[in-house]
C-alpha atoms as a PDB file:
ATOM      1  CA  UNK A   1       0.000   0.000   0.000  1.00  0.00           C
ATOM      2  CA  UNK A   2       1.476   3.447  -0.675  1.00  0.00           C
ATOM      3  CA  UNK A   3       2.628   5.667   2.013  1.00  0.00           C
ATOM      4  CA  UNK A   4       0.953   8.630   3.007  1.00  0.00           C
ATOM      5  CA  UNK A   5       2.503  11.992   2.997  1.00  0.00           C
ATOM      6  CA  UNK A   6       2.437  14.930   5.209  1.00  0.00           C
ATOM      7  CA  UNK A   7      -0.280  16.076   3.318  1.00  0.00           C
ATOM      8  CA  UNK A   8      -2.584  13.272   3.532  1.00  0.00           C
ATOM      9  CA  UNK A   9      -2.013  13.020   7.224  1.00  0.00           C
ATOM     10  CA  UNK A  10      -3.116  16.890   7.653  1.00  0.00           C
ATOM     11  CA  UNK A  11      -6.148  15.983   5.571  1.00  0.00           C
ATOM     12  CA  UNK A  12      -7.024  13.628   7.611  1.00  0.00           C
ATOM     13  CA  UNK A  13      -6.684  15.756  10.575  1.00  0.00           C
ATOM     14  CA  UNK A  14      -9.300  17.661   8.875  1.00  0.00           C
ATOM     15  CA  UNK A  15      -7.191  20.952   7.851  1.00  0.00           C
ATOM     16  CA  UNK A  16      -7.195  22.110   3.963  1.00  0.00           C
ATOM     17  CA  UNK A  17      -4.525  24.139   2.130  1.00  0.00           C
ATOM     18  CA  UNK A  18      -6.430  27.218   3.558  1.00  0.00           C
ATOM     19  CA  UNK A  19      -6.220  26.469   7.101  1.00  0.00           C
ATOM     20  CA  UNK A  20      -2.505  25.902   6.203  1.00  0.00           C
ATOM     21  CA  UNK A  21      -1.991  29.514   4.078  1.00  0.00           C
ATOM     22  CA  UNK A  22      -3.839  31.046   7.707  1.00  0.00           C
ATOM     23  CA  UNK A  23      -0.858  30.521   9.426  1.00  0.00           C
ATOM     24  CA  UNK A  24       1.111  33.429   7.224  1.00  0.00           C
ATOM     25  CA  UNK A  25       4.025  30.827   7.046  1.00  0.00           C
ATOM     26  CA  UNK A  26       7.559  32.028   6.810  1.00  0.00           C
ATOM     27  CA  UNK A  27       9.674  28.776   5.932  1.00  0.00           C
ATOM     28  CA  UNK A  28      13.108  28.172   6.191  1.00  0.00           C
ATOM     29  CA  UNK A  29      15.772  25.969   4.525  1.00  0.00           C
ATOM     30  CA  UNK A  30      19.645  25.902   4.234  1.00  0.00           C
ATOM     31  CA  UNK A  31      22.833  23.679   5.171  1.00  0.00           C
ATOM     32  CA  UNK A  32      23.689  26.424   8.010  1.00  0.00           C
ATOM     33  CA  UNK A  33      22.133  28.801  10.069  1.00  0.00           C
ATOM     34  CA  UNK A  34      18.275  27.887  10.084  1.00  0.00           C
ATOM     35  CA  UNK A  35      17.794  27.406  13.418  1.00  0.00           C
ATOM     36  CA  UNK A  36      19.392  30.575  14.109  1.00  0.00           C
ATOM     37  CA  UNK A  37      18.198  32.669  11.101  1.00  0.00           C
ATOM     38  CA  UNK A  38      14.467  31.147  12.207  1.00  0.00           C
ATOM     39  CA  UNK A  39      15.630  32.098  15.544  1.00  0.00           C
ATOM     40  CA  UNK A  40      16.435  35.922  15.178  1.00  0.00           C
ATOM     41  CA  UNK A  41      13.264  36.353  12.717  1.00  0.00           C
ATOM     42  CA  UNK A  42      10.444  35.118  16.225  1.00  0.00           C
ATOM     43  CA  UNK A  43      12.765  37.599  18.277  1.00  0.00           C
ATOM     44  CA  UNK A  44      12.486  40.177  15.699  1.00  0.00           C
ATOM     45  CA  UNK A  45       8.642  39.814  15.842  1.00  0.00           C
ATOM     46  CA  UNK A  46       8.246  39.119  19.108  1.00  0.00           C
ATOM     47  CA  UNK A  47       9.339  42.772  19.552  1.00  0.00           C
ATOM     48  CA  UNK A  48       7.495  44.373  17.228  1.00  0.00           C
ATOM     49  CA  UNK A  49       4.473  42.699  18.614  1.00  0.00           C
ATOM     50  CA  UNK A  50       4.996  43.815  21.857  1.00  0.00           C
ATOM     51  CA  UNK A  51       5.439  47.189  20.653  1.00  0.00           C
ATOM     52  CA  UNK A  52       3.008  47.121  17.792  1.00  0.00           C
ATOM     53  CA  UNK A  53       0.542  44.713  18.823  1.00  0.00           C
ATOM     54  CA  UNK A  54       1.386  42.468  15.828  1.00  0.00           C
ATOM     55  CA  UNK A  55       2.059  39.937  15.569  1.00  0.00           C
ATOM     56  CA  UNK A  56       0.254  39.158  19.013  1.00  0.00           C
ATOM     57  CA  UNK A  57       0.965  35.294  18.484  1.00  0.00           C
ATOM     58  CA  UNK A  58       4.083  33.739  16.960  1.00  0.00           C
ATOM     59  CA  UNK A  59       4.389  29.875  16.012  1.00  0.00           C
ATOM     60  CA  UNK A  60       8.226  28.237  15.981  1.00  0.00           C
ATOM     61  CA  UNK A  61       9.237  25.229  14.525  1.00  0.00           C
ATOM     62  CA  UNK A  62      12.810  24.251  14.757  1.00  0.00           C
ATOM     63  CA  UNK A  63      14.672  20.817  14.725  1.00  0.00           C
ATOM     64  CA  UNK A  64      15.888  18.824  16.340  1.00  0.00           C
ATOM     65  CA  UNK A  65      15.608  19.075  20.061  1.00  0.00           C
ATOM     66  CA  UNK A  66      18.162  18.531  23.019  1.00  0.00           C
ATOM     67  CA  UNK A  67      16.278  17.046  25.714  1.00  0.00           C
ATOM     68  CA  UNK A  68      12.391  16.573  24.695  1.00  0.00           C
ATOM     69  CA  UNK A  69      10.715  17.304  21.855  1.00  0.00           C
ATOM     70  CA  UNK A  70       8.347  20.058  23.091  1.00  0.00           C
ATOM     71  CA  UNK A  71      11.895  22.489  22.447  1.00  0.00           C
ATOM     72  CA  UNK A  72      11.092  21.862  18.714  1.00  0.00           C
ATOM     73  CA  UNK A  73       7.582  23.695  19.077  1.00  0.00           C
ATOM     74  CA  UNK A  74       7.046  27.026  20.721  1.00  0.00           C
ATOM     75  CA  UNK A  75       4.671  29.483  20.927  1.00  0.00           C
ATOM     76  CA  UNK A  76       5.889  33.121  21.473  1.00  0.00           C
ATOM     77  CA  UNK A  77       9.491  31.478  22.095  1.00  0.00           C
ATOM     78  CA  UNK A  78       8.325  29.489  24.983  1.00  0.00           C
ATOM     79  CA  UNK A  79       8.049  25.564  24.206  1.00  0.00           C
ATOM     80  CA  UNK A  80       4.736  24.015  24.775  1.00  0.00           C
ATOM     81  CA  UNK A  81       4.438  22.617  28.109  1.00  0.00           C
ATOM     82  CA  UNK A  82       4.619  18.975  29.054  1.00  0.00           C
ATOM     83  CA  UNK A  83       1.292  18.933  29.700  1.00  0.00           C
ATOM     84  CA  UNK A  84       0.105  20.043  26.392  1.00  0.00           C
ATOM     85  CA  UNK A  85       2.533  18.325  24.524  1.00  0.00           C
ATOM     86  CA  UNK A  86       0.516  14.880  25.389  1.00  0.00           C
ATOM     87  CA  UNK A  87      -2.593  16.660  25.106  1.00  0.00           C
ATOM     88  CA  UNK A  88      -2.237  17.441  21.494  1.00  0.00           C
ATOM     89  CA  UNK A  89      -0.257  14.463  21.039  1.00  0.00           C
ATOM     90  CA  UNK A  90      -2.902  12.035  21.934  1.00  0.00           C
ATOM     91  CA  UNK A  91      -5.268  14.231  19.949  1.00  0.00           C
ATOM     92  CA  UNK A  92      -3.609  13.952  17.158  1.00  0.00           C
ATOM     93  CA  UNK A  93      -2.763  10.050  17.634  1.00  0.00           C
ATOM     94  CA  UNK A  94      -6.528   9.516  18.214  1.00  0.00           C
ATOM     95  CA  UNK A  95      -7.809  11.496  15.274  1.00  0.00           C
ATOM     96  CA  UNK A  96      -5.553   9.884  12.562  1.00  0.00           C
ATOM     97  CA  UNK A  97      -7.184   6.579  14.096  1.00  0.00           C
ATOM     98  CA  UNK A  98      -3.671   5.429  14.225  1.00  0.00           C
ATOM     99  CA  UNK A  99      -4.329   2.797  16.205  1.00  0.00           C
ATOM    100  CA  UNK A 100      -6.269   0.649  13.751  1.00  0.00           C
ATOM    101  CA  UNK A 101      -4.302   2.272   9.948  1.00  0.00           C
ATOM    102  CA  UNK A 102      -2.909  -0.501   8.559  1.00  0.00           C
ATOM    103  CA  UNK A 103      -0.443   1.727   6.816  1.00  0.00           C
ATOM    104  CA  UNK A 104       1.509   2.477   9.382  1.00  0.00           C
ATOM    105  CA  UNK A 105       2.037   5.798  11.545  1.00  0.00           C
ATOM    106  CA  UNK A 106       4.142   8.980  10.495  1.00  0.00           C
ATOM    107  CA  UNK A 107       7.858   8.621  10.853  1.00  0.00           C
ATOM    108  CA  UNK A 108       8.592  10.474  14.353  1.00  0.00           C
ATOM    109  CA  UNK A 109       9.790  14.029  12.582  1.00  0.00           C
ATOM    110  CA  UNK A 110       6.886  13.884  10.253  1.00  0.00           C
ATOM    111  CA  UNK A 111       4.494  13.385  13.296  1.00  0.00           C
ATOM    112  CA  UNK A 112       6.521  16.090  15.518  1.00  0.00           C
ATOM    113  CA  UNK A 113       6.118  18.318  12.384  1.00  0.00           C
ATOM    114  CA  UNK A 114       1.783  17.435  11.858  1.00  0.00           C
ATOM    115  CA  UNK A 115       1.676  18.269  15.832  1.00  0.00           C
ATOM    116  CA  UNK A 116       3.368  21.609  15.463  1.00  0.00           C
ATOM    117  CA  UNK A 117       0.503  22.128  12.799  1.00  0.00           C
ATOM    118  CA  UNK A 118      -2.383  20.962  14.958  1.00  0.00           C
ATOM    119  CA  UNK A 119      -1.036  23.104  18.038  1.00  0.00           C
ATOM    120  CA  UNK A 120      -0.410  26.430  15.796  1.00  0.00           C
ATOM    121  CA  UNK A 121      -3.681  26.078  13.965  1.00  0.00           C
ATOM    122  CA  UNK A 122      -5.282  25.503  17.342  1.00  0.00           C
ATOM    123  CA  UNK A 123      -3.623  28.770  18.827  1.00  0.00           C
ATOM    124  CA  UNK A 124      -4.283  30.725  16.094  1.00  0.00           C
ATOM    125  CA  UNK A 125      -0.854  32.119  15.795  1.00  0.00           C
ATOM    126  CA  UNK A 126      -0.673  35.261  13.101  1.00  0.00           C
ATOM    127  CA  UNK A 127       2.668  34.021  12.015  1.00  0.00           C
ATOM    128  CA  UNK A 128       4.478  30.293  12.017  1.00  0.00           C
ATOM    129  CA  UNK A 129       8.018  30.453  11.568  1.00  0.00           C
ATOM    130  CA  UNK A 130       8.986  26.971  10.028  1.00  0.00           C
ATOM    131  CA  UNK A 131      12.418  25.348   9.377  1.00  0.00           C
ATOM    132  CA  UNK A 132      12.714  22.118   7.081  1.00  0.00           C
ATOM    133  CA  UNK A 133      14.899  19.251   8.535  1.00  0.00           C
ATOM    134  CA  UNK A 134      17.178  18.544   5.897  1.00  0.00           C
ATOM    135  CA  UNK A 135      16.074  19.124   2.211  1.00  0.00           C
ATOM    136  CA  UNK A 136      13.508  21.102   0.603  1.00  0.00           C
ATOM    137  CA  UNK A 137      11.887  19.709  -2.594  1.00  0.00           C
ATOM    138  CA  UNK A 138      10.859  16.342  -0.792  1.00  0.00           C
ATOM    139  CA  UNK A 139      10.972  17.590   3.163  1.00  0.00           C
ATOM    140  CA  UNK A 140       8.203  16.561   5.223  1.00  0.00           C
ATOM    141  CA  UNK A 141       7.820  20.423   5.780  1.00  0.00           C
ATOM    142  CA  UNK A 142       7.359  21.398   2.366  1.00  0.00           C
ATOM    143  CA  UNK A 143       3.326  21.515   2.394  1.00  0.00           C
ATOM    144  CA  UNK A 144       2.782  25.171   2.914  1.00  0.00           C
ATOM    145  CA  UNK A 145       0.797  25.993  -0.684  1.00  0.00           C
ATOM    146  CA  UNK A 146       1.623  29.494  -0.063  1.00  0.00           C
ATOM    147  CA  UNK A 147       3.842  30.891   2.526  1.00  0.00           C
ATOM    148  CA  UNK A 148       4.487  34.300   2.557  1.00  0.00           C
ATOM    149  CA  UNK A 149       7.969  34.143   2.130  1.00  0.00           C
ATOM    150  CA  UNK A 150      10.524  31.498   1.715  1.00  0.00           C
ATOM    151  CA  UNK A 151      14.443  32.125   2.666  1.00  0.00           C
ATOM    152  CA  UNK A 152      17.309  30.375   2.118  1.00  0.00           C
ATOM    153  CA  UNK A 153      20.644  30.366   4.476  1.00  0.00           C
ATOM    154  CA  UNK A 154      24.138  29.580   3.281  1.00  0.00           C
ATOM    155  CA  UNK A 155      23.909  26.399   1.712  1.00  0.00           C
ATOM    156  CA  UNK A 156      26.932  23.530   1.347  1.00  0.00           C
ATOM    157  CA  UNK A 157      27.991  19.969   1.267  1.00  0.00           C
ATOM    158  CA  UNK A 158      25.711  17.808   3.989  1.00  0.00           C
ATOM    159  CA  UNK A 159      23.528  15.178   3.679  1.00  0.00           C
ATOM    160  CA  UNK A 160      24.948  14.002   0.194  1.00  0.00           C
ATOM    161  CA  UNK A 161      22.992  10.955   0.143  1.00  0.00           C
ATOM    162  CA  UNK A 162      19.742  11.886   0.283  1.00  0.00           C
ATOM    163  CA  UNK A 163      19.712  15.422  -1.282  1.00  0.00           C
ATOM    164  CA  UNK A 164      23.471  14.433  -4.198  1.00  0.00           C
ATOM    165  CA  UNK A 165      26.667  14.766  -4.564  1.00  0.00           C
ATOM    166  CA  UNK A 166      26.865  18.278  -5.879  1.00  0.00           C
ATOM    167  CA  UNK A 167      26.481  21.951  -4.711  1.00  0.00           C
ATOM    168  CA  UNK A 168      24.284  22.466  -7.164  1.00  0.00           C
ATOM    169  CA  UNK A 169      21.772  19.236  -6.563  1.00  0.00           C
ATOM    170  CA  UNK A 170      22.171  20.397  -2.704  1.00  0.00           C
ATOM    171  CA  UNK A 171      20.559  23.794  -3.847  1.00  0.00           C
ATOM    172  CA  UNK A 172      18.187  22.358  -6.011  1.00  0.00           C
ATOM    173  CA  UNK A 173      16.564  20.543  -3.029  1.00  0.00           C
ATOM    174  CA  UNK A 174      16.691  23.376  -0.564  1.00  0.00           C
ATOM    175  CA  UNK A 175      15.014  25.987  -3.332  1.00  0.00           C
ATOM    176  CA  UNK A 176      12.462  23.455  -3.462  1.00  0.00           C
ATOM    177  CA  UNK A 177      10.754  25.456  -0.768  1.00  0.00           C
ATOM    178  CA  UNK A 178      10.440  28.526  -3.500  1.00  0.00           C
ATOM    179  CA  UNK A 179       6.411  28.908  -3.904  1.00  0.00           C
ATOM    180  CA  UNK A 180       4.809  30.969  -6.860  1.00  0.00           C
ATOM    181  CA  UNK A 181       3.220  33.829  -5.688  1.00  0.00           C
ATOM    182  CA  UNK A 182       5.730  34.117  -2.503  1.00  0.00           C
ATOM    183  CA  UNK A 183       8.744  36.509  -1.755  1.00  0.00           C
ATOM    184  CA  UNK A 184      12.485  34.468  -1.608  1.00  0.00           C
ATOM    185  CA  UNK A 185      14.830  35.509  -0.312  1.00  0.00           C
ATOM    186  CA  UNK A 186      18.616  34.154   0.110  1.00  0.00           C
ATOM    187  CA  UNK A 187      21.790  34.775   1.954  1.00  0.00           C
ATOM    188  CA  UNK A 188      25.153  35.372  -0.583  1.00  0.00           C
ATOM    189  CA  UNK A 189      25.693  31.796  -1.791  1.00  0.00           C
ATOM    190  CA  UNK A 190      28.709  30.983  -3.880  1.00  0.00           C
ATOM    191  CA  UNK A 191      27.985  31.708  -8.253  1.00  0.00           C
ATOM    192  CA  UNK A 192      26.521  28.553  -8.810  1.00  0.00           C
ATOM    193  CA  UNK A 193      24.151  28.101  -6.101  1.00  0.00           C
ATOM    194  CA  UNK A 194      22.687  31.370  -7.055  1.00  0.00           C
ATOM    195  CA  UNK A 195      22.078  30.439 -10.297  1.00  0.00           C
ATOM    196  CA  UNK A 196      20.562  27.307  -9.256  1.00  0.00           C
ATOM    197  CA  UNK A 197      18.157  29.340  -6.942  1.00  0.00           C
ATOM    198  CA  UNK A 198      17.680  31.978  -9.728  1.00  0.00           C
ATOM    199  CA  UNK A 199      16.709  29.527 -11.779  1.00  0.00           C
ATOM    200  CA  UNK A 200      14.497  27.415  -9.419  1.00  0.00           C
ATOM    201  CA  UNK A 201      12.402  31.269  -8.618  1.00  0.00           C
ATOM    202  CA  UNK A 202      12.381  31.414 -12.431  1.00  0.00           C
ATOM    203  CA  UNK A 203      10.736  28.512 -12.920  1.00  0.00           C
ATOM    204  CA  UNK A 204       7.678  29.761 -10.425  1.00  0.00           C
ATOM    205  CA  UNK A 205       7.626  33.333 -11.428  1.00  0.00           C
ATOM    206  CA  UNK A 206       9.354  34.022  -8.941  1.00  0.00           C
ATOM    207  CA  UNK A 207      12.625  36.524  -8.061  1.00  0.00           C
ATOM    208  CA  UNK A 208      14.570  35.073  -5.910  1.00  0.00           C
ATOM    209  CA  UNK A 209      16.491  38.332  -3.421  1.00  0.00           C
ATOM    210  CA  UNK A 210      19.973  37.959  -2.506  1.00  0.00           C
ATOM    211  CA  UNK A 211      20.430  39.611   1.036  1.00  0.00           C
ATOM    212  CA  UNK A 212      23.936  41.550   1.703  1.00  0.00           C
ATOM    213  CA  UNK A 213      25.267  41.210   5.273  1.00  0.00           C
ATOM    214  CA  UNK A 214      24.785  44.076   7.025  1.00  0.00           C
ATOM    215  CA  UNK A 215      27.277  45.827   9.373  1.00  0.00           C
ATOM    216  CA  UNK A 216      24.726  48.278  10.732  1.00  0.00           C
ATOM    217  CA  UNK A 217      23.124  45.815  12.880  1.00  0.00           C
ATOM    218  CA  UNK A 218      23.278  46.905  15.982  1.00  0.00           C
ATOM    219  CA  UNK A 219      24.588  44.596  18.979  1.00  0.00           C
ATOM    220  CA  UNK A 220      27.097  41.628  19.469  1.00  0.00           C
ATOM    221  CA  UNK A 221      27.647  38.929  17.546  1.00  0.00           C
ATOM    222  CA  UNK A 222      29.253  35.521  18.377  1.00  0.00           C
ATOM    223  CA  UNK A 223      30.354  35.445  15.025  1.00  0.00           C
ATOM    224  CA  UNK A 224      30.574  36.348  11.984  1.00  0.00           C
ATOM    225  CA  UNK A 225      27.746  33.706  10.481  1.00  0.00           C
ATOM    226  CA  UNK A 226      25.297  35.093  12.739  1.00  0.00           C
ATOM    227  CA  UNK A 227      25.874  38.553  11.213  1.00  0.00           C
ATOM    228  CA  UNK A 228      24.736  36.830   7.887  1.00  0.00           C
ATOM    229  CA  UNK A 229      21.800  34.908   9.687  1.00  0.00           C
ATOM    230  CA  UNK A 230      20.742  37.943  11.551  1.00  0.00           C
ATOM    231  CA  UNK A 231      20.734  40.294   8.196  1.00  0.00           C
ATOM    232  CA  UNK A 232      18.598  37.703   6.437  1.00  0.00           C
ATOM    233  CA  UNK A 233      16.167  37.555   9.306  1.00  0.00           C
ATOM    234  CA  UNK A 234      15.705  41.436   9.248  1.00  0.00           C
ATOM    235  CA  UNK A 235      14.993  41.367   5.652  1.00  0.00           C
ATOM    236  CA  UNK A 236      12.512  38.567   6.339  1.00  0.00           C
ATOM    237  CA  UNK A 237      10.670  40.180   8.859  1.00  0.00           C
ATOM    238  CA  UNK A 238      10.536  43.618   7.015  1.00  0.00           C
ATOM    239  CA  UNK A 239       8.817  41.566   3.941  1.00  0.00           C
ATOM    240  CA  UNK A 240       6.572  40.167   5.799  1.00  0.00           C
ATOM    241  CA  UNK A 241       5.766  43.256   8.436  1.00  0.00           C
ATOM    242  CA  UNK A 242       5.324  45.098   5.098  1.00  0.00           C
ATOM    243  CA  UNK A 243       2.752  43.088   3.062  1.00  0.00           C
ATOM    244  CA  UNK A 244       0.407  42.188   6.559  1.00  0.00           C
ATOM    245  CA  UNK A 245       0.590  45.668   8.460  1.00  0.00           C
ATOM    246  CA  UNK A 246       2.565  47.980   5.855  1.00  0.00           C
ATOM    247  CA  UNK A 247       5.355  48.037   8.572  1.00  0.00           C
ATOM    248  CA  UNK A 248       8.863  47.285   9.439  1.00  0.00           C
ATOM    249  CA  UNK A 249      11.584  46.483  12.037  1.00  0.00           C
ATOM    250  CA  UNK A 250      12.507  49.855  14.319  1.00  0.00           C
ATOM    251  CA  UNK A 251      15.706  49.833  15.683  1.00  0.00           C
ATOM    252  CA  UNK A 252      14.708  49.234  18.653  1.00  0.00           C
ATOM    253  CA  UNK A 253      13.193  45.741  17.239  1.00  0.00           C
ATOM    254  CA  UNK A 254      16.532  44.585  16.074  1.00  0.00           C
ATOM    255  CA  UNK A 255      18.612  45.989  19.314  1.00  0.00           C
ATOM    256  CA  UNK A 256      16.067  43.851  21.984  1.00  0.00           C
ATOM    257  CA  UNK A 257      16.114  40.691  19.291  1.00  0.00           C
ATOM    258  CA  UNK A 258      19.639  40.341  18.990  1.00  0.00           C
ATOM    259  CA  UNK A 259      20.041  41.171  22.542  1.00  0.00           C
ATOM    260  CA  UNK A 260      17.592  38.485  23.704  1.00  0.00           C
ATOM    261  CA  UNK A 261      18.699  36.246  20.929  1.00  0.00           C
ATOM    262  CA  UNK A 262      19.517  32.599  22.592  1.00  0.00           C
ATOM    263  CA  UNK A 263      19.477  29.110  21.016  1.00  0.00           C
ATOM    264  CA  UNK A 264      20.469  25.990  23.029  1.00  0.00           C
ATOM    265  CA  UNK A 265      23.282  23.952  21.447  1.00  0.00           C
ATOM    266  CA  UNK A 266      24.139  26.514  19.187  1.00  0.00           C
ATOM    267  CA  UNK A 267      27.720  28.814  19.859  1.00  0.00           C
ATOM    268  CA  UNK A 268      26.577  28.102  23.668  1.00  0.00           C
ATOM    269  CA  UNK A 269      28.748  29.113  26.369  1.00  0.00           C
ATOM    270  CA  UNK A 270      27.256  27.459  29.970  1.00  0.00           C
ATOM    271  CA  UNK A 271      28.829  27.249  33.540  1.00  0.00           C
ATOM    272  CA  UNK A 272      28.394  24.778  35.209  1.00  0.00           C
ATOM    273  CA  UNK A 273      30.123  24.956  38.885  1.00  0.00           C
ATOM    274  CA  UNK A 274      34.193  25.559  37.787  1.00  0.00           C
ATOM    275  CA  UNK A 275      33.668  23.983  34.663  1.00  0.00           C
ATOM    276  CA  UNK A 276      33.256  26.276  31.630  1.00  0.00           C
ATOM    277  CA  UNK A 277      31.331  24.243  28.460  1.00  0.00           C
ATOM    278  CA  UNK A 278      31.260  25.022  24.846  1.00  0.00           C
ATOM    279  CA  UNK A 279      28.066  23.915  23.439  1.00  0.00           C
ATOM    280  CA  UNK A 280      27.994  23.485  19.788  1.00  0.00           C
ATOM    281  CA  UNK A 281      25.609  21.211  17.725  1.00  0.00           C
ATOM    282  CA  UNK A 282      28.105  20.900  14.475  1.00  0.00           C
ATOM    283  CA  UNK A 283      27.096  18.286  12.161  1.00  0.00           C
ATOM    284  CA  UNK A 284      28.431  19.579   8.567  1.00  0.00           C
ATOM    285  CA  UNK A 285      31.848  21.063   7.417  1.00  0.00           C
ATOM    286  CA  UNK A 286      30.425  24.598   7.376  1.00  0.00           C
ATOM    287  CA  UNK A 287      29.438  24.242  10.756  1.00  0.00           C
ATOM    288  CA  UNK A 288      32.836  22.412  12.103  1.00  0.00           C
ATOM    289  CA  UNK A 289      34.015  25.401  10.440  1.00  0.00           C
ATOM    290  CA  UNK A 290      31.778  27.912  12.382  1.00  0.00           C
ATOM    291  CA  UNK A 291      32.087  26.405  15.971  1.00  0.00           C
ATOM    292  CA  UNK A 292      36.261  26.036  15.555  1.00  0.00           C
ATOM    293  CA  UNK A 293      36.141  29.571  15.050  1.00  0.00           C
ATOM    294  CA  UNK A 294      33.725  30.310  17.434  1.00  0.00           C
ATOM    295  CA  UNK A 295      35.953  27.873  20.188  1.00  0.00           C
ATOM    296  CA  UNK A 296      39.230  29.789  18.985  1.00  0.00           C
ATOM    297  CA  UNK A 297      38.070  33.330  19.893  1.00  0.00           C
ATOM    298  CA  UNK A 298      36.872  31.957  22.945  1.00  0.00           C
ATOM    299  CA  UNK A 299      40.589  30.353  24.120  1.00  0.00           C
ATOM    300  CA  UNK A 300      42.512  33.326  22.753  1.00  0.00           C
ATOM    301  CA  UNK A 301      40.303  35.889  24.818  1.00  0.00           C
ATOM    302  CA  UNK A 302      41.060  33.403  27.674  1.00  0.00           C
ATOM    303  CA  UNK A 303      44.777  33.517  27.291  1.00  0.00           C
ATOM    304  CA  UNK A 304      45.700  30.655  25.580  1.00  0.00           C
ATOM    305  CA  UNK A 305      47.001  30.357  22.095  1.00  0.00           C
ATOM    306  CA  UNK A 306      45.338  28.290  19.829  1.00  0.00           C
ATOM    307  CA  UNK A 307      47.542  25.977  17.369  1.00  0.00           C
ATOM    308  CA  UNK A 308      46.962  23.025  14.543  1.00  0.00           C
ATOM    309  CA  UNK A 309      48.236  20.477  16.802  1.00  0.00           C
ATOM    310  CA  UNK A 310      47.107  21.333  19.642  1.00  0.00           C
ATOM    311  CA  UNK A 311      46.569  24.186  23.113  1.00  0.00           C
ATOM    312  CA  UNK A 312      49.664  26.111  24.600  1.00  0.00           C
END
């Protein structure tokens, strides 16, 4: 028997491709910096909500999680409670009559992904902030008919397997995400990524945006990659803040965001009695890359002198 898809699942939950548009998705791909770039663009609104009044409710969806899966679904940058995770769990568990399918349940990031669905639909959340898991074209994720804008963050060599062995089948996947009749928007990519994503807006009538780093964001920065992650997230947020209110980001907005701006597992510095832990979650060469230099600015501001072979 074939095997459902995300899509049949949520239609069997009862939602349509208009219950899905309601949730003015913004939806995220890349190699590097999603979780951050996804993390920056909820701070970002989160301020000008509380200034503004919109948007009053924000829906996150990042992966994967460090200690329990509620982490990878939060609503105004809290994660849902315990309590409400096996509410909504069992809810949805009960309602795909999962018990008796003979074709088998979701795999467990394509259920985690249908919950964070049920729970933002249910909270009516005026903006979802969603980051794929590791492609584009095929992810689990990609069922948004129309998001409001799709963005893409530096993109390299992972997952070669699944998504090729080139930098330009890597980008074909990710720009998968691309929807006609939605903004796109990019970090600076190397020539012929770009011109895979050029090509892959093309195709949908749609022009894909290259976003510059900017160095008049205001704040401090772990690193240089969050610069790039926390330019693309401005330009995100002014997109969307201009086609649903005709607004954008004050300064103010982007000084409290990047401020505020925390993410578990990711350039994490945590004390721990006289111990002193550098928490990074680096699973690709651009991220190895990333968290060495990260760890290296952290030793040499401590004193020590990093080397090839070794510490002196």
């Amino acid at each position: 028997m074939k095997e459902q898809t995300t899509k049949d699942w949520l239609q069997k939950l009862g939602y349509k491709d208009d219950d899905l548009n309601a949730l003015n998705v913004i939806h995220v791909a890349g190699t590097k910096g999603k979780g951050s770039t996804c993390s920056y663009i909820d701070g970002f609104l989160g301020q000008h909500g509380a200034r503004t009044g919109f948007p009053k409710s924000r829906g996150l969806y990042t992966s994967p999680y460090l200690q329990k899966p509620n982490e990878m679904i939060r609503i105004n940058n809290k994660p849902i409670s315990d309590e409400y995770f096996r509410q909504n769990f069992f809810e949805v568990w009960d309602r795909l009559g999962l018990r008796r399918d003979d074709t088998g349940p979701p795999r467990q990031l394509q259920l985690l992904f249908i919950l964070s669905i049920h729970i933002f639909i249910k909270e009516r959340v005026d903006v979802a902030i969603i980051e794929t898991h590791h492609g584009g074209e095929f992810d689990v994720t990609n069922v948004i008919p129309s998001p409001v804008i799709t963005a893409i963050t530096s993109i390299g060599r992972d997952h070669l397997q699944e998504l090729g062995g080139t930098i330009e089948n890597i980008a074909w996947h990710k720009a998968g995400i691309i929807k006609a009749g939605s903004q796109a928007l990019s970090v600076r990519q190397e020539p012929a990524v770009i011109r895979v994503l050029k090509q892959r807006g093309r195709d949908r009538n749609v022009n894909v945006r290259v976003v510059e780093s900017s160095d008049q964001l205001p704040g401090h920065f772990q690193d240089a990659s969050q610069v790039i992650n926390a330019s693309l997230a401005k330009e995100v947020c002014d997109e969307f803040l201009r086609d649903k209110v005709s607004s954008c980001l004050a300064p103010q907005d982007l000084e409290a965001g990047i401020r505020g701006f925390s993410l578990s597992g990711r350039l994490q510095v945590v004390q721990k009695h006289d111990v002193t832990w550098c928490l990074d979650g680096a699973h690709n060469p651009m991220s190895v890359e990333v968290a060495a230099r990260w760890f290296r600015g952290i030793l040499e501001a401590n004193g020590y002198v990093a080397r090839s072979d070794g510490l002196s």
